[in-house]
N, C-alpha and C. Protein backbone atom coordinates (compact mmCIF):
# COMPACT_ATOMS: atom_id res chain seq x y z
N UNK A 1 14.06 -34.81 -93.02
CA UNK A 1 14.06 -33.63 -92.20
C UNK A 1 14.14 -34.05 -90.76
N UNK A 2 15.03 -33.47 -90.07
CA UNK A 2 15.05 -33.42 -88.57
C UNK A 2 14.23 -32.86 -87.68
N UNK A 3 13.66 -33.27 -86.70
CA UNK A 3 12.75 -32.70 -85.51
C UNK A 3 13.73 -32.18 -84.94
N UNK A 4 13.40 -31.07 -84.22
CA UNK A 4 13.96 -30.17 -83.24
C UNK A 4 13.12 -30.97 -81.87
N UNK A 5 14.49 -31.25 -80.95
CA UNK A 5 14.28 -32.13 -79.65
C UNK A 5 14.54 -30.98 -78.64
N UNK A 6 13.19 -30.61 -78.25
CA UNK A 6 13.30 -29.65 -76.91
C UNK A 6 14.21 -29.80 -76.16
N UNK A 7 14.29 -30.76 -75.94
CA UNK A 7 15.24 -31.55 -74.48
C UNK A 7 16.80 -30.32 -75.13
N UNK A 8 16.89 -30.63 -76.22
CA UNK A 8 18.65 -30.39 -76.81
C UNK A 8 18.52 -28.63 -77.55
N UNK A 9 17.36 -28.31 -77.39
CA UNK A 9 17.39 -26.96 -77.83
C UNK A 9 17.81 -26.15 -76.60
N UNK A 10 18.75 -25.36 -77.17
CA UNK A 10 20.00 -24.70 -76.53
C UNK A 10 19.62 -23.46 -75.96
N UNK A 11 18.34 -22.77 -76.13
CA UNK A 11 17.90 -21.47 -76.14
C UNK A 11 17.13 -21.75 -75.08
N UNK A 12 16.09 -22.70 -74.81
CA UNK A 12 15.20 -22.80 -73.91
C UNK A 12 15.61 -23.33 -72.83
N UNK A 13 16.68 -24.01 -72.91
CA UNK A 13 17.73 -24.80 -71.53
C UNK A 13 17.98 -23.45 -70.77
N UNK A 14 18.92 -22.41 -71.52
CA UNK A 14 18.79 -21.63 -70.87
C UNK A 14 18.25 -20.83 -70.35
N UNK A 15 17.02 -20.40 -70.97
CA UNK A 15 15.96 -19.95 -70.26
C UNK A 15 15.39 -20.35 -69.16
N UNK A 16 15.18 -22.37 -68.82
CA UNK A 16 14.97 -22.72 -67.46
C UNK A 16 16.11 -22.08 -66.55
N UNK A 17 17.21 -22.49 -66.78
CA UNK A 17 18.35 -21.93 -65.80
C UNK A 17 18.39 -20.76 -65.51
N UNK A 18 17.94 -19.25 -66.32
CA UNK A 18 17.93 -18.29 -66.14
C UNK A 18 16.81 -18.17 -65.18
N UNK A 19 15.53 -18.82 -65.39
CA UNK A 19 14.44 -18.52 -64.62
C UNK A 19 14.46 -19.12 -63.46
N UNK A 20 15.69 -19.87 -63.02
CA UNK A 20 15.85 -20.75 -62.21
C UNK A 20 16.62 -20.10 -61.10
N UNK A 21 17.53 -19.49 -61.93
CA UNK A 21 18.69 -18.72 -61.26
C UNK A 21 17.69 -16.82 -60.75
N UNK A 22 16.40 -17.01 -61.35
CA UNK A 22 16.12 -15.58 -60.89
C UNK A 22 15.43 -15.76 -59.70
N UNK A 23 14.98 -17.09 -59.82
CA UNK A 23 13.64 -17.64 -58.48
C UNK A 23 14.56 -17.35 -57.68
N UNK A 24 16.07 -17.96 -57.45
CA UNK A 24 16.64 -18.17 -56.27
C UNK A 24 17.47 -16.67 -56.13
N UNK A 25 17.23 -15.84 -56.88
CA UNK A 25 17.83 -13.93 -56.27
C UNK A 25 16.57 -14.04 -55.96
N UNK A 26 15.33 -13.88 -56.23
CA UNK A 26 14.08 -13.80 -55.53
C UNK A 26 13.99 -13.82 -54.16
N UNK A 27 14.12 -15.56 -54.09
CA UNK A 27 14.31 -15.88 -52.78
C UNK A 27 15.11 -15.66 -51.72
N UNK A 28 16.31 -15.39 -52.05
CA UNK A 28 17.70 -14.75 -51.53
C UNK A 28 17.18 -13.55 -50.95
N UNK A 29 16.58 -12.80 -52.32
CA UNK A 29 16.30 -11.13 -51.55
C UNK A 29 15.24 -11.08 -50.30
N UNK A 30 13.94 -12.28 -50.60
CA UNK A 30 12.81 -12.31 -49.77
C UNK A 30 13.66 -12.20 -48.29
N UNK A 31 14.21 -13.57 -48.43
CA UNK A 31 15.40 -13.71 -47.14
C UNK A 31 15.69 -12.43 -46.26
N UNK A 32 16.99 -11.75 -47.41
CA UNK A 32 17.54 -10.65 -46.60
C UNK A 32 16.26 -9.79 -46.18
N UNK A 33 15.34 -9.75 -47.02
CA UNK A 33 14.43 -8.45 -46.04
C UNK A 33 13.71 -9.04 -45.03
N UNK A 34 13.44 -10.37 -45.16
CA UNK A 34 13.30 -10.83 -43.72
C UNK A 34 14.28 -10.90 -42.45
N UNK A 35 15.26 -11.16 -42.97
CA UNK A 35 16.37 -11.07 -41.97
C UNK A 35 16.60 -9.42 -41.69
N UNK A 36 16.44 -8.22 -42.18
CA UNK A 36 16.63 -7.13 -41.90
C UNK A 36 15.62 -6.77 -41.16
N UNK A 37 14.01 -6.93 -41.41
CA UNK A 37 12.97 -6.48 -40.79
C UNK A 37 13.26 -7.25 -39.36
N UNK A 38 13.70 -8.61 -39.36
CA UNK A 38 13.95 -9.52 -37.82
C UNK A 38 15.01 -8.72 -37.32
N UNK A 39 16.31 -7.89 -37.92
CA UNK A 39 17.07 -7.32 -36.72
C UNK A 39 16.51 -5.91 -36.37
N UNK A 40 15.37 -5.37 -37.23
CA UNK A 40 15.03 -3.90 -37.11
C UNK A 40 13.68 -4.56 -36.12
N UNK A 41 12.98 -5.36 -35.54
CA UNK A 41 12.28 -5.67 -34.81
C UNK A 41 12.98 -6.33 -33.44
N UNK A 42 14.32 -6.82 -33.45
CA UNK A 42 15.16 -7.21 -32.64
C UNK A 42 15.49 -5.57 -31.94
N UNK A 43 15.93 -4.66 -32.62
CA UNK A 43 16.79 -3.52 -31.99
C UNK A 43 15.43 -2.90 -31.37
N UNK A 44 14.17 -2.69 -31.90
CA UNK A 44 12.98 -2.13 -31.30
C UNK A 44 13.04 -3.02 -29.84
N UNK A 45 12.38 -3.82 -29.66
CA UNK A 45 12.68 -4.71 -28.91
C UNK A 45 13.68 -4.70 -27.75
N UNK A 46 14.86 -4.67 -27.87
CA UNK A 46 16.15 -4.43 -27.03
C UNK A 46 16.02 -2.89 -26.97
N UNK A 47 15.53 -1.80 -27.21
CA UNK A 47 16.07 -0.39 -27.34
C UNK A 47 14.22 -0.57 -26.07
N UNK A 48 12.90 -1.34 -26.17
CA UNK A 48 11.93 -0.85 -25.27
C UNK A 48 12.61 -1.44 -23.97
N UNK A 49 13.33 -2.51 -24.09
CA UNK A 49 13.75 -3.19 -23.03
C UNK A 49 14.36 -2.42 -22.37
N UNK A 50 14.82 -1.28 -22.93
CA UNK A 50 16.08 -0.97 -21.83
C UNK A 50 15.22 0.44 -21.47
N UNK A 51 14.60 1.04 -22.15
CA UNK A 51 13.45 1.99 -21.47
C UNK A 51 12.98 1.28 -20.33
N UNK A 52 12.22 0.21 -20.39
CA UNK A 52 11.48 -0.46 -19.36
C UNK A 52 12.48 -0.29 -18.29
N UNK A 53 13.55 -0.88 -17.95
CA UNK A 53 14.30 -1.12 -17.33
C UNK A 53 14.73 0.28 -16.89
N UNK A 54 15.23 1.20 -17.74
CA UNK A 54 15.76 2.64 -16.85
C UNK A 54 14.06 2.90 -16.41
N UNK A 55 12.76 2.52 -16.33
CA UNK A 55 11.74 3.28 -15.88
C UNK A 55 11.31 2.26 -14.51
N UNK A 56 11.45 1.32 -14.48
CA UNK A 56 11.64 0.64 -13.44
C UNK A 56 12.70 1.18 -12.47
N UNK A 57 13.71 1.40 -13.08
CA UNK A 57 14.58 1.73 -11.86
C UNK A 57 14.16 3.31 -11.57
N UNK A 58 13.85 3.81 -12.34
CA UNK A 58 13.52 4.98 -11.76
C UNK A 58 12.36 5.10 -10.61
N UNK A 59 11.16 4.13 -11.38
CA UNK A 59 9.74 4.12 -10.20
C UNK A 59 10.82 3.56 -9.01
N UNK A 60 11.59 2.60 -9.10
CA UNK A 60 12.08 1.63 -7.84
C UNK A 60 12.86 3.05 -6.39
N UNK A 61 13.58 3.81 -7.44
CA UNK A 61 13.75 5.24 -6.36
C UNK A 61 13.08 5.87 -5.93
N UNK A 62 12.05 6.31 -7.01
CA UNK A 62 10.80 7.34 -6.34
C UNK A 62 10.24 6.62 -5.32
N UNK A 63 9.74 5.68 -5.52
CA UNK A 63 9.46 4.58 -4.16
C UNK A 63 9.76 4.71 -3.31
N UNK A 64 11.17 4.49 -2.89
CA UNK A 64 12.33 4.50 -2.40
C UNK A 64 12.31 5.29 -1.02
N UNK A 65 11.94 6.81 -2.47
CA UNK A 65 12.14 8.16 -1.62
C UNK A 65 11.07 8.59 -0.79
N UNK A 66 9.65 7.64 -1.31
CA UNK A 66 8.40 8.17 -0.80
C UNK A 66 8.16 7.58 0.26
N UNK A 67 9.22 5.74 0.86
CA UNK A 67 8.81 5.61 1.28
C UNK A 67 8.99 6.12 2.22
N UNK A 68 11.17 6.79 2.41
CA UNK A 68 11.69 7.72 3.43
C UNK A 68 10.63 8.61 4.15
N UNK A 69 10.37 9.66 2.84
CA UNK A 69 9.38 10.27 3.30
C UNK A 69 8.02 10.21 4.04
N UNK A 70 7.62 9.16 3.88
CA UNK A 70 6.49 8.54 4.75
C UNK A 70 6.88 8.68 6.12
N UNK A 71 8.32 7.84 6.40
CA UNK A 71 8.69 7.45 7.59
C UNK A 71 8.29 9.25 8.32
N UNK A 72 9.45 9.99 7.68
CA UNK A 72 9.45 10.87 8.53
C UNK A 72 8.82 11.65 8.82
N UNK A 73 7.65 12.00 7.92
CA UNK A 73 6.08 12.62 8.43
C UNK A 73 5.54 11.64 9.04
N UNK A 74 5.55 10.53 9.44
CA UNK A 74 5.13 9.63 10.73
C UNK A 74 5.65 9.91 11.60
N UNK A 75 7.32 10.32 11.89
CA UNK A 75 7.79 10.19 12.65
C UNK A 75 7.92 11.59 13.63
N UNK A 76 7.70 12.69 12.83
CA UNK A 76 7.25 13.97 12.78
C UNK A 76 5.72 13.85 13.38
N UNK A 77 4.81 13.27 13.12
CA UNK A 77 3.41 13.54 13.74
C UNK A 77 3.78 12.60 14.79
N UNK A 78 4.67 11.63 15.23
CA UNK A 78 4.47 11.50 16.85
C UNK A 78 5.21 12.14 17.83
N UNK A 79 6.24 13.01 17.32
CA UNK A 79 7.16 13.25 17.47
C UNK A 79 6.61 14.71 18.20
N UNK A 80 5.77 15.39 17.57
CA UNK A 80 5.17 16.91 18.22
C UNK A 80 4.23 16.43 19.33
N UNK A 81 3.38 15.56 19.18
CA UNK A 81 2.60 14.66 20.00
C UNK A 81 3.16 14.09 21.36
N UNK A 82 4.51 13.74 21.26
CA UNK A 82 5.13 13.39 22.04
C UNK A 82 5.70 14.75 23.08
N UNK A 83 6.19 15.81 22.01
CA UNK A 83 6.56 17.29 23.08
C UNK A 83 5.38 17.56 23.48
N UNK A 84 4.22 17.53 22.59
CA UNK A 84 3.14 18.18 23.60
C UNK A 84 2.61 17.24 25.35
N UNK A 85 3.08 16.31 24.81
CA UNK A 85 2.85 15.57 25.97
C UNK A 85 3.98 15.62 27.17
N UNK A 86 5.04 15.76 26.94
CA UNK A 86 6.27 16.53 27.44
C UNK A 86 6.33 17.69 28.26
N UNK A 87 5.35 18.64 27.44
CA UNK A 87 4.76 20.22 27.81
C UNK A 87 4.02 19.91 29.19
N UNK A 88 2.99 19.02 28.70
CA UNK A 88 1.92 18.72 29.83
C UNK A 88 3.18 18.06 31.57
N UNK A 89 3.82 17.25 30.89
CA UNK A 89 4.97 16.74 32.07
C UNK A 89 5.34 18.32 33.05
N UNK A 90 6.09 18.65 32.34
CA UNK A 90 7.07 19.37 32.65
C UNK A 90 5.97 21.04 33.17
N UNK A 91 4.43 20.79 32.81
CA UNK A 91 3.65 21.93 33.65
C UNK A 91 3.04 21.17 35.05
N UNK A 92 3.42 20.18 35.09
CA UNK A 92 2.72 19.11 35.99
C UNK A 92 3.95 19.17 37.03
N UNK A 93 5.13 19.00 36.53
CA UNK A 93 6.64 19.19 37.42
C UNK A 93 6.61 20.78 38.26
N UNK A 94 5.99 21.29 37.72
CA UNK A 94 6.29 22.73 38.50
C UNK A 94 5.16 23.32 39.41
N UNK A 95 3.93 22.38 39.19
CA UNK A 95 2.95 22.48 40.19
C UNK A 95 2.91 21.66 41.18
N UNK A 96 4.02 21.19 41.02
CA UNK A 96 4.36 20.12 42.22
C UNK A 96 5.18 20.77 43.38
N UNK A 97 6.13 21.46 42.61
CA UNK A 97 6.63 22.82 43.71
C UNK A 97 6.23 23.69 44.45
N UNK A 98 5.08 24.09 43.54
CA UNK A 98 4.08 25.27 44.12
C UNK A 98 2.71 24.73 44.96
N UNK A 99 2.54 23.74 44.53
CA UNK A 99 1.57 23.24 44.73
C UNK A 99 1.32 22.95 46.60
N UNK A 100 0.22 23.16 47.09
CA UNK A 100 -0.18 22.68 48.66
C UNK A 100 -1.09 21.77 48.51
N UNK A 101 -1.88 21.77 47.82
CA UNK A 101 -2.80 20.26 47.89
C UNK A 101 -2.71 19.04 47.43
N UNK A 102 -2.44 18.48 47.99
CA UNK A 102 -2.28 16.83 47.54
C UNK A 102 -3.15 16.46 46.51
N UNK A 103 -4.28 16.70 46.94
CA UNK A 103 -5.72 16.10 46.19
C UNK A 103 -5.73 16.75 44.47
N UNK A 104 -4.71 18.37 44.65
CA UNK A 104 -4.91 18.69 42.98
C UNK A 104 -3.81 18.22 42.22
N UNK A 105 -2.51 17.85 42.91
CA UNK A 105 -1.64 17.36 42.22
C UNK A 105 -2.09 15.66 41.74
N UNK A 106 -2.82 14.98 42.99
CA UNK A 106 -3.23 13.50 42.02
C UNK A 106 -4.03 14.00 40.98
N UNK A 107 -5.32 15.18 40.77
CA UNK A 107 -6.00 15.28 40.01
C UNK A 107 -5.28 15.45 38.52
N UNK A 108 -4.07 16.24 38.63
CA UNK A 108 -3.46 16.68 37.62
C UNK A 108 -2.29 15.42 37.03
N UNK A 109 -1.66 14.58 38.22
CA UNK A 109 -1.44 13.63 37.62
C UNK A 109 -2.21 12.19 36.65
N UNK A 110 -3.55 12.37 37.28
CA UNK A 110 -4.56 11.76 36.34
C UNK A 110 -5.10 12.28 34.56
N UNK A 111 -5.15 13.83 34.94
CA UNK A 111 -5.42 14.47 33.35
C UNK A 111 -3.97 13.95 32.43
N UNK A 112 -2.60 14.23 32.97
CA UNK A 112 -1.82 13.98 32.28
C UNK A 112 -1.87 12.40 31.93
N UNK A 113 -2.01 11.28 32.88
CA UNK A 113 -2.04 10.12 32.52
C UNK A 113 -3.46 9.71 31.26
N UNK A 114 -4.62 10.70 31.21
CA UNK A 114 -5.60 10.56 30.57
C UNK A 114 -5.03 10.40 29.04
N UNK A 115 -4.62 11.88 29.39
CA UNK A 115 -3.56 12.27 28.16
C UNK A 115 -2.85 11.81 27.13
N UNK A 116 -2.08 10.97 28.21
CA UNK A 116 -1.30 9.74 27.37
C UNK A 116 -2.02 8.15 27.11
N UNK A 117 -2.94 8.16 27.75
CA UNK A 117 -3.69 7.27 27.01
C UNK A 117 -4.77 7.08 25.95
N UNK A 118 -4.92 8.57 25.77
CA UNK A 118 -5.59 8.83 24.40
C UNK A 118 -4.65 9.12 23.32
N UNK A 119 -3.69 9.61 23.77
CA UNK A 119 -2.53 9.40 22.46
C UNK A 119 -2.21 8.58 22.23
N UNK A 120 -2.04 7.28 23.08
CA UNK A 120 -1.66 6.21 22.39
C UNK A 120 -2.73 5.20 21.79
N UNK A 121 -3.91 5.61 22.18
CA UNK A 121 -4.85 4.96 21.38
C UNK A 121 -5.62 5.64 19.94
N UNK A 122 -5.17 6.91 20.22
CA UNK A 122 -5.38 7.50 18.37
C UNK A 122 -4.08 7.01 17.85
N UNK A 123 -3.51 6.60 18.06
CA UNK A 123 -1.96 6.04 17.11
C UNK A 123 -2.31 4.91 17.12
N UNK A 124 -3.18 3.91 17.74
CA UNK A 124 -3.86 2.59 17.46
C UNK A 124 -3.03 1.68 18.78
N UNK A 125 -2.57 2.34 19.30
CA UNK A 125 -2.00 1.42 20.62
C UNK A 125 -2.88 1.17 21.78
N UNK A 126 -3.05 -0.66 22.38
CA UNK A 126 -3.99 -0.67 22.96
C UNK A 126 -3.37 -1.73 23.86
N UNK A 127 -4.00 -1.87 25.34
CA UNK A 127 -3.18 -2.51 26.51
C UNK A 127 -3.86 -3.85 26.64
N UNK A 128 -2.96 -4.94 26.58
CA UNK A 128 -3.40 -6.51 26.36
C UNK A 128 -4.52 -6.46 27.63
N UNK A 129 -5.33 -7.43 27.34
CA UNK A 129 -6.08 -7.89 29.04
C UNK A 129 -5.15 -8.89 29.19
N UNK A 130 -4.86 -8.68 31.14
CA UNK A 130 -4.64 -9.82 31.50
C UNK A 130 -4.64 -10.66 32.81
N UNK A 131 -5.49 -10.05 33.66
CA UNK A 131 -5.96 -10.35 35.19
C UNK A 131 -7.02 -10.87 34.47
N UNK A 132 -6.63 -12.04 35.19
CA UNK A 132 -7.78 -13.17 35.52
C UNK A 132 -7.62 -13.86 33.99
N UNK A 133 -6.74 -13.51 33.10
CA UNK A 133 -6.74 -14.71 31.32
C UNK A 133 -6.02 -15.53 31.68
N UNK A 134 -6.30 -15.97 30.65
CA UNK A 134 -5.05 -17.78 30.70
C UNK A 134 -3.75 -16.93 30.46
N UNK A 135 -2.89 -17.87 30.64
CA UNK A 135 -1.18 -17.41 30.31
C UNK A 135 -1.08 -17.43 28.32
N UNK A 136 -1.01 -16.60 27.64
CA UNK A 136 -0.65 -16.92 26.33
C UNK A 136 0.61 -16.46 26.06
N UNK A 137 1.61 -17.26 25.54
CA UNK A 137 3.01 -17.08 25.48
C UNK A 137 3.27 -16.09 24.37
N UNK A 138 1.84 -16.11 23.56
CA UNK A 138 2.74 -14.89 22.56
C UNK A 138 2.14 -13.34 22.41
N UNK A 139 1.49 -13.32 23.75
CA UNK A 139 1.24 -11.88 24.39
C UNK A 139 1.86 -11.55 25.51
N UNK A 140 1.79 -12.76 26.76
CA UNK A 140 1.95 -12.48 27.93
C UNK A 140 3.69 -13.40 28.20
N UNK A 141 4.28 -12.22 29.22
CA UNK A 141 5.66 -13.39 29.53
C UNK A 141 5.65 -13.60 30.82
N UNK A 142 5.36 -14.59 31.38
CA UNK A 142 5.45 -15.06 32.92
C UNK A 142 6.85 -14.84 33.47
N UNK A 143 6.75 -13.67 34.82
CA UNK A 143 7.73 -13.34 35.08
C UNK A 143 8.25 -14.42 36.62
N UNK A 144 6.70 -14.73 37.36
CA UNK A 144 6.48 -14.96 38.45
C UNK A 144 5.58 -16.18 38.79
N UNK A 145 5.90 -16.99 39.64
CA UNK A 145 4.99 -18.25 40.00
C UNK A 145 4.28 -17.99 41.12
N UNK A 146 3.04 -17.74 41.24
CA UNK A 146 2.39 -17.57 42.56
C UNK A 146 1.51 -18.83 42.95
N UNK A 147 2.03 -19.35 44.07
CA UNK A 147 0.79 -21.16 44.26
C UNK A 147 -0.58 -20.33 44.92
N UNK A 148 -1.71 -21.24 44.07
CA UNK A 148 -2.54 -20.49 44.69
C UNK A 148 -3.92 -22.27 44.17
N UNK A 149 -4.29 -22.55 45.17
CA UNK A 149 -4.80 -23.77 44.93
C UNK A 149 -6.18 -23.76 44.13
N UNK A 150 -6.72 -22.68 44.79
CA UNK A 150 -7.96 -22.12 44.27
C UNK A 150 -8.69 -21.85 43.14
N UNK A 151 -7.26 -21.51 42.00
CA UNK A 151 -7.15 -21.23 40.98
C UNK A 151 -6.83 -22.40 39.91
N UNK A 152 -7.65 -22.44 38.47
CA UNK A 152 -6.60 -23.27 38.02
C UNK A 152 -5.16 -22.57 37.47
N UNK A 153 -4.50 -23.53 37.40
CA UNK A 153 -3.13 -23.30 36.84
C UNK A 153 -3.02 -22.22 36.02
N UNK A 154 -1.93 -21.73 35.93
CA UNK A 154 -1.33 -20.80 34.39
C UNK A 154 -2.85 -19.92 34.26
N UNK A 155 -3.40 -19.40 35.24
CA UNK A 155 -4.62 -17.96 34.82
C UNK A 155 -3.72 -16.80 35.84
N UNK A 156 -3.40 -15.80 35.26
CA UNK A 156 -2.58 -14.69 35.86
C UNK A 156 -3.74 -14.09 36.79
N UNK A 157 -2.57 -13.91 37.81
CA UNK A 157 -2.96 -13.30 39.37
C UNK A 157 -2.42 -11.45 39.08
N UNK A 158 -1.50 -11.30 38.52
CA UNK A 158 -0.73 -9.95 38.58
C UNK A 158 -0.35 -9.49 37.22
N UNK A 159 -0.26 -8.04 37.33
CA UNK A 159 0.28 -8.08 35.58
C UNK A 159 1.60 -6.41 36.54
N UNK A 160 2.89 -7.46 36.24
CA UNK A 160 4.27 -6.65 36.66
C UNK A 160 4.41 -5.48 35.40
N UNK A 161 3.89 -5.60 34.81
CA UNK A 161 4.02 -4.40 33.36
C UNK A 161 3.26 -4.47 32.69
N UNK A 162 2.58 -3.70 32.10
CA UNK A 162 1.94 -3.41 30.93
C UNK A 162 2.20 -4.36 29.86
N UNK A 163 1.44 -4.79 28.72
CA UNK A 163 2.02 -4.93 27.46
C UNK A 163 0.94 -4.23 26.84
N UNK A 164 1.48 -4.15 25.55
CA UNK A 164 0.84 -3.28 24.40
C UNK A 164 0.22 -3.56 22.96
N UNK A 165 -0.71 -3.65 22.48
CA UNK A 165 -0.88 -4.42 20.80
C UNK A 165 -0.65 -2.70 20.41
N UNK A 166 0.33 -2.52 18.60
CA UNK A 166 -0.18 -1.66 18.02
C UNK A 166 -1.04 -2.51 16.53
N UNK A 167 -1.87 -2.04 16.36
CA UNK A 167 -3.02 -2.22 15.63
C UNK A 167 -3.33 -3.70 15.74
N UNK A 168 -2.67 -4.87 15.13
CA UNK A 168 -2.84 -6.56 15.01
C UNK A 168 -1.61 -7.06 15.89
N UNK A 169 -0.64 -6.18 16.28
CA UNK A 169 1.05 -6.68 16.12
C UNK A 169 1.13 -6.41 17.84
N UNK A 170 1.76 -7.36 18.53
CA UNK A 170 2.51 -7.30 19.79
C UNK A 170 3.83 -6.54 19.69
N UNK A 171 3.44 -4.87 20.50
CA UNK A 171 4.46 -4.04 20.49
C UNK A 171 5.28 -4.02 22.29
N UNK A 172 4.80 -4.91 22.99
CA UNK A 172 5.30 -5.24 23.56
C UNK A 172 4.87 -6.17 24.65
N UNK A 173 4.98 -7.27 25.46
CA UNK A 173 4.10 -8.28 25.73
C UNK A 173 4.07 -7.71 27.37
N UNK A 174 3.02 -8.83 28.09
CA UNK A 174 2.38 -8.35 29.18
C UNK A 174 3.72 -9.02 30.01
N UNK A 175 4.49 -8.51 31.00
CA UNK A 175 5.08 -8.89 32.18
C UNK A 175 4.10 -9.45 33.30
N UNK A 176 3.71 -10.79 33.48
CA UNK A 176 2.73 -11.07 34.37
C UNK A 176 3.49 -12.05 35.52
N UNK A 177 2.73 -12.67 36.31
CA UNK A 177 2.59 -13.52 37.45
C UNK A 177 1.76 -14.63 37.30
N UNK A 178 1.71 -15.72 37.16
CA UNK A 178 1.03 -16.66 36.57
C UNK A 178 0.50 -17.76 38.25
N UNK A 179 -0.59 -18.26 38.25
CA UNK A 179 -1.07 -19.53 39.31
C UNK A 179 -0.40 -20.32 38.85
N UNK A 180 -0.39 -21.32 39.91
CA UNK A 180 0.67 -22.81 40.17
C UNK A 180 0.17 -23.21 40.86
N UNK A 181 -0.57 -24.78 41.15
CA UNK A 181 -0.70 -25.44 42.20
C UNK A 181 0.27 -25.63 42.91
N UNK A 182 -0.22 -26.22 44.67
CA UNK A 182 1.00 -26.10 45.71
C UNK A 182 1.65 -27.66 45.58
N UNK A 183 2.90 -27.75 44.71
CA UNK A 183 3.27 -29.00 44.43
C UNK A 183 3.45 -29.94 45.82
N UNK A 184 3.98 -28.99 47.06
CA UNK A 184 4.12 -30.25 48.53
C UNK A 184 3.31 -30.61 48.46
N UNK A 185 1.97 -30.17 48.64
CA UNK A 185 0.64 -30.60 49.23
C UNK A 185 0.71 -32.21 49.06
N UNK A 186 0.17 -33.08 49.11
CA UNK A 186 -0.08 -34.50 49.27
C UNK A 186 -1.52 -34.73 49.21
């Protein structure tokens, strides 16, 4: 009698191969639904990206527009500030016509000058010191050399213009006159 040799039985060969051949549709299918869930997480992905992006550009206008708008309600509150101060000019111009006393027209040229120096210091504008400081080049601009022996060097004698800080920032620098020793001297 013959043994039946697994190895050569014809039924169970195929059964490995069948079970062999099902692992790998198994695996095949695992695949594709991984590869489908990776492009359906790819298109999520690319479809928030481009939200982000149209919502960025949108904040980037509103911005944009608010900041316009800023400007010009700034520019609007100095702007009435400025006619009212205008008003005050131009009632100051006509009492100058009418006017006989000397003494009320300086008075009235002083209220108006008051005037404008409280407006420019509620807007944060404020006038450099500079009689009697050292020379600093990035406030003050030396217009003038005055010899003066007495003095040391580079401490301003005169201030030819105003300058101005608004809030931290040089809005416009001091026009001064600066000391110089008398170089002939010997």
């Amino acid at each position: 009698m013959m043994k039946n040799n697994p190895e050569l039985n014809p039924s169970e060969g195929e059964g490995v191969e069948t079970l062999a051949a099902e692992e790998k549709i198994s695996e095949l299918e695992i695949l594709r639904q991984s590869l489908e869930e990776s492009k359906a997480k790819e298109r999520q992905i690319y479809e928030q990206l481009l939200r982000l992006g149209a919502e960025f550009d949108n904040f980037r206008k509103r911005s944009e527009a608010r900041i316009i708008d800023a400007r010009r309600n700034g520019q609007e509150e100095v702007l009435l500030a400025v006619v009212g101060l205008y008003d005050v000019l131009e009632h100051a111009e006509n009492s100058f016509e009418t006017a006989t006393d000397v003494e009320n027209l300086k008075e009235g040229l002083r209220l108006v000058k008051q005037q404008v120096e409280k407006f420019l210091s509620e807007k944060g504008v404020t006038p450099i010191k500079c009689l009697g400081e050292k020379l600093d080049p990035q406030i003050h601009e030396a217009l003038h050399q005055e010899e003066n022996d007495g003095m040391e060097e580079g401490i301003i004698t005169d201030e030819v213009q105003k300058g101005y800080k608004f809030m931290d920032r040089i809005l416009r620098p001091a026009k001064v006159t600066v000391s110089v020793k008398n170089r002939e001297k010997k």
